[in-house]
N, C-alpha and C. Protein backbone atom coordinates (compact mmCIF):
# COMPACT_ATOMS: atom_id res chain seq x y z
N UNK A 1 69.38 58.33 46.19
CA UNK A 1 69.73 57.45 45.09
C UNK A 1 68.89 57.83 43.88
N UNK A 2 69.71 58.05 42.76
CA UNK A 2 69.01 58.03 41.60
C UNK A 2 67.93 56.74 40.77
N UNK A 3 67.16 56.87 40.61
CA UNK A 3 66.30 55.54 39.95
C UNK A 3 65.58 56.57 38.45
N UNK A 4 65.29 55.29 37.87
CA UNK A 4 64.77 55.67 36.30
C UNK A 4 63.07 55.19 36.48
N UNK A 5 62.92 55.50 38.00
CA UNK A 5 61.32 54.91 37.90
C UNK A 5 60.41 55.73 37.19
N UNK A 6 60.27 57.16 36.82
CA UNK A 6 59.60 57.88 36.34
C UNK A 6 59.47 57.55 35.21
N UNK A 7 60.97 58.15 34.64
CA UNK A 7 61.14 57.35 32.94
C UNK A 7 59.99 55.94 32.27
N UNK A 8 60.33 55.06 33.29
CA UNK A 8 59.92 53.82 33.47
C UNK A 8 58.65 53.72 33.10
N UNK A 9 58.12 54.47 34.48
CA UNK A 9 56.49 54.63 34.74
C UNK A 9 55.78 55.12 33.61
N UNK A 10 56.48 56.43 33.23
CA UNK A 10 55.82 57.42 32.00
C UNK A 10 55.52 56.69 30.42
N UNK A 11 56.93 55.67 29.93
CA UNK A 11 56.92 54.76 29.06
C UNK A 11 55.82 53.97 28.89
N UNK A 12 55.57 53.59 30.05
CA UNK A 12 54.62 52.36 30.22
C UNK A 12 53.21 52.59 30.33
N UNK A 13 52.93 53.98 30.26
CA UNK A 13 51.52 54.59 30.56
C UNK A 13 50.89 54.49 31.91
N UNK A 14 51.69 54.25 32.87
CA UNK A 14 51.41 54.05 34.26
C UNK A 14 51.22 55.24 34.81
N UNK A 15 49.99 55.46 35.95
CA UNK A 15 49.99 56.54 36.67
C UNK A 15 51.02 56.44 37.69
N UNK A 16 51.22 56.74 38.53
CA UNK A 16 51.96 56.40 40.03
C UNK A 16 50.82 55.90 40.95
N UNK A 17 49.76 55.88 40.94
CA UNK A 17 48.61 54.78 41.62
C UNK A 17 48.75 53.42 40.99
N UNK A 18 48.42 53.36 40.07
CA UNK A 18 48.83 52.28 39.25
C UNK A 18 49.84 51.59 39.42
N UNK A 19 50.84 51.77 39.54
CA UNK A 19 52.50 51.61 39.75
C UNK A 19 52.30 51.12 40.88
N UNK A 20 51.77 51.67 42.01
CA UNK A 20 52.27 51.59 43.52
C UNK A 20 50.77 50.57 43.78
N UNK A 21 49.95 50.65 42.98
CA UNK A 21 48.92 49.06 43.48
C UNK A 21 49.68 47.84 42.25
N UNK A 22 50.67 48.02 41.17
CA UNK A 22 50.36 46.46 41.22
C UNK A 22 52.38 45.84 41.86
N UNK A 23 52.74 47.06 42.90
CA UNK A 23 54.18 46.41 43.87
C UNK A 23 53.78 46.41 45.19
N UNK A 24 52.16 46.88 45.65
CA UNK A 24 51.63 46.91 46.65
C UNK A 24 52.47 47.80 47.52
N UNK A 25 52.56 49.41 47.05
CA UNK A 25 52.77 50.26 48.16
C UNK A 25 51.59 51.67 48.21
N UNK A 26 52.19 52.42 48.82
CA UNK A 26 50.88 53.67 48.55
C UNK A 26 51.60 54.67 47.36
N UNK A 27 50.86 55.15 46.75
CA UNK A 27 51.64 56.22 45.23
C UNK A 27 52.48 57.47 45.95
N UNK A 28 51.94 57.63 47.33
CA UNK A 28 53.38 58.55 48.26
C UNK A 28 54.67 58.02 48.22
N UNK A 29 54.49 56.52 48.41
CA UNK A 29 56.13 55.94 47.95
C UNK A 29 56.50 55.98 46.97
N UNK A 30 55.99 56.18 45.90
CA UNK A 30 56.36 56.40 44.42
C UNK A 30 56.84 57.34 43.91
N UNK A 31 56.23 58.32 44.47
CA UNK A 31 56.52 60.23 44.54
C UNK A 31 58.14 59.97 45.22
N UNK A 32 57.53 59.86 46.44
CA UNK A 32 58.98 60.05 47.04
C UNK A 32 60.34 59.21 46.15
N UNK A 33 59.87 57.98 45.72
CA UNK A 33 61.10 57.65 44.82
C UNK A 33 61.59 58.27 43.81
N UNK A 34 60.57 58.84 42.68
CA UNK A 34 60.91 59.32 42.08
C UNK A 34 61.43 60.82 42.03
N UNK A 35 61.30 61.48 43.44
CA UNK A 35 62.00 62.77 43.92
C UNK A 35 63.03 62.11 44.66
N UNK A 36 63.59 61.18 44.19
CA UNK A 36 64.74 60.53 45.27
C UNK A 36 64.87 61.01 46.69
N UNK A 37 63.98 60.69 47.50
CA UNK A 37 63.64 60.80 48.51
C UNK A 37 63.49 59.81 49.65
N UNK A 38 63.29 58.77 49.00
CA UNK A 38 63.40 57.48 49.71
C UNK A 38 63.41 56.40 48.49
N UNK A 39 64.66 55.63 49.36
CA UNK A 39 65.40 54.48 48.41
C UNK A 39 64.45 53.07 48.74
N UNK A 40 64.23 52.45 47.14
CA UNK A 40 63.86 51.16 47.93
C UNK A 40 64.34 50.46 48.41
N UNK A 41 63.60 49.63 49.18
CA UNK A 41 63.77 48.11 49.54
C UNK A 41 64.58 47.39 48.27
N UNK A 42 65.36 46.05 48.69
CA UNK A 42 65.77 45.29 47.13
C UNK A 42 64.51 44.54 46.68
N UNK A 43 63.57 44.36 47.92
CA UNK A 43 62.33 43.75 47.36
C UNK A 43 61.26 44.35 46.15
N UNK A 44 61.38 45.78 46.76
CA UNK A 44 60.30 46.94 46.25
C UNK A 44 61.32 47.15 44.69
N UNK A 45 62.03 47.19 44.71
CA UNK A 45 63.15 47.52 43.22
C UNK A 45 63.03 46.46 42.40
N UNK A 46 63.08 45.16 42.93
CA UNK A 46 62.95 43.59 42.03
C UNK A 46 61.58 43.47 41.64
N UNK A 47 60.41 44.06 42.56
CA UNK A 47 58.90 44.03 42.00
C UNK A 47 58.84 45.16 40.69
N UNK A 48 59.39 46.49 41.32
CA UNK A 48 59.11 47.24 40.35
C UNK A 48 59.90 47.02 38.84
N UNK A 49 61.16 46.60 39.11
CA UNK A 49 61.89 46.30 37.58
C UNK A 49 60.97 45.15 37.07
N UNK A 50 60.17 43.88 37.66
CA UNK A 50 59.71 42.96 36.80
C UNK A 50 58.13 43.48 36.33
N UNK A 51 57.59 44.49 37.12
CA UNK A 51 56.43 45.59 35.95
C UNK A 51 56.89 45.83 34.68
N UNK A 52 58.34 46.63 35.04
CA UNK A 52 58.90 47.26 33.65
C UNK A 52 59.59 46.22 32.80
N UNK A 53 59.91 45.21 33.40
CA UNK A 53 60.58 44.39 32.07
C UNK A 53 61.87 44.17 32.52
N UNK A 54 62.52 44.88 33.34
CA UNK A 54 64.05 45.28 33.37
C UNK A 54 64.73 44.82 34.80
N UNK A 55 66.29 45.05 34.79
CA UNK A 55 66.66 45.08 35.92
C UNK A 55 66.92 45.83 36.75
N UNK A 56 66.60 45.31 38.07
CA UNK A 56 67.42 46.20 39.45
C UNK A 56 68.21 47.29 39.18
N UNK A 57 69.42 46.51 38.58
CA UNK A 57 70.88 47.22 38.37
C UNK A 57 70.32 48.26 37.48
N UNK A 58 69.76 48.56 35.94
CA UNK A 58 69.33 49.33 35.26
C UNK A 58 67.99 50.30 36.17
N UNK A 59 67.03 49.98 36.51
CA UNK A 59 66.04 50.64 37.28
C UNK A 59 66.80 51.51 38.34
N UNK A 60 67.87 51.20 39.53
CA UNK A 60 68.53 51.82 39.85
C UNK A 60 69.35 52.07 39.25
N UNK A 61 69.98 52.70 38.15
CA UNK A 61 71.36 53.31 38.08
C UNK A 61 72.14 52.67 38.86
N UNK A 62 72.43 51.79 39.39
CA UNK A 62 73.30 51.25 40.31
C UNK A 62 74.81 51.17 40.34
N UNK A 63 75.09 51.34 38.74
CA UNK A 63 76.64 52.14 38.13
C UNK A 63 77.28 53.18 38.70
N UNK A 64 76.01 54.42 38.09
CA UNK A 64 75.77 55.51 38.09
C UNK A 64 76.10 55.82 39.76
N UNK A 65 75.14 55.67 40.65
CA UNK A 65 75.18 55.70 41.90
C UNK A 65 76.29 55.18 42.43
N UNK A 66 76.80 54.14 41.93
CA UNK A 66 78.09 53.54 43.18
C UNK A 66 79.36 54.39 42.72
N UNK A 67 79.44 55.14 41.19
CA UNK A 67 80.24 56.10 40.66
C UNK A 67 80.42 57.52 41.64
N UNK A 68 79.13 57.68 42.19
CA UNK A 68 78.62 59.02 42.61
C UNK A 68 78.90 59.02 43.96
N UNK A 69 78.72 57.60 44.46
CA UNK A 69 79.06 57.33 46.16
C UNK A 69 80.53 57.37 46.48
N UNK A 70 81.47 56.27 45.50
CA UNK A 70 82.34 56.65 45.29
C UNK A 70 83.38 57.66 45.84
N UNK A 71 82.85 58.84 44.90
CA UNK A 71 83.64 60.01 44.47
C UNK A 71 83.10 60.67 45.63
N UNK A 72 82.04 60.57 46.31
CA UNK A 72 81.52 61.87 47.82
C UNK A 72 82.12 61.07 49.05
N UNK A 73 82.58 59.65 48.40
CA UNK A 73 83.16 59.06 49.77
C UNK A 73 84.58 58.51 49.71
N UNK A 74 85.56 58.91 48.22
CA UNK A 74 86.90 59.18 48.17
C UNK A 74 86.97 57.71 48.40
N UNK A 75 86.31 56.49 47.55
CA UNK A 75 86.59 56.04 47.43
C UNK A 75 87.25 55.23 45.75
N UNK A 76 86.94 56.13 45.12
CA UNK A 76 87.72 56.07 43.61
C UNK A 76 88.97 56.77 43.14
């Protein structure tokens, strides 16, 4: 899954330690999100969009992605 956490993170002057102590995970989960590598939790996505200001739906691409799932799963 695509996410705009980097974007996000980089805006905000956040390291990825930083990031991942104030949603309480380790900054390996952060990496890995932002190499779309592992998807969050809806918990871990609702903590991290209310750091940034924003929503779920925007933080995930969630458009974007259900466009993309979609079309690899012939359902559009």
């Amino acid at each position: 899954m695509k996410t705009r956490v980097r974007e996000y993170r980089r805006a905000a002057g956040l390291t990825q330690q930083e990031l991942a102590d104030a949603v309480y995970i380790s900054s390996r989960t952060i990496i890995s999100i932002e190499k779309g590598q592992y998807n969050p939790s809806l918990m871990l996505a609702y903590r991290m969009a209310r750091v940034f200001g924003t929503t779920v739906e925007d933080l995930c691409q969630l458009e974007e992605n259900k466009r993309i799932d979609d079309e690899e799963n012939g359902y559009a």
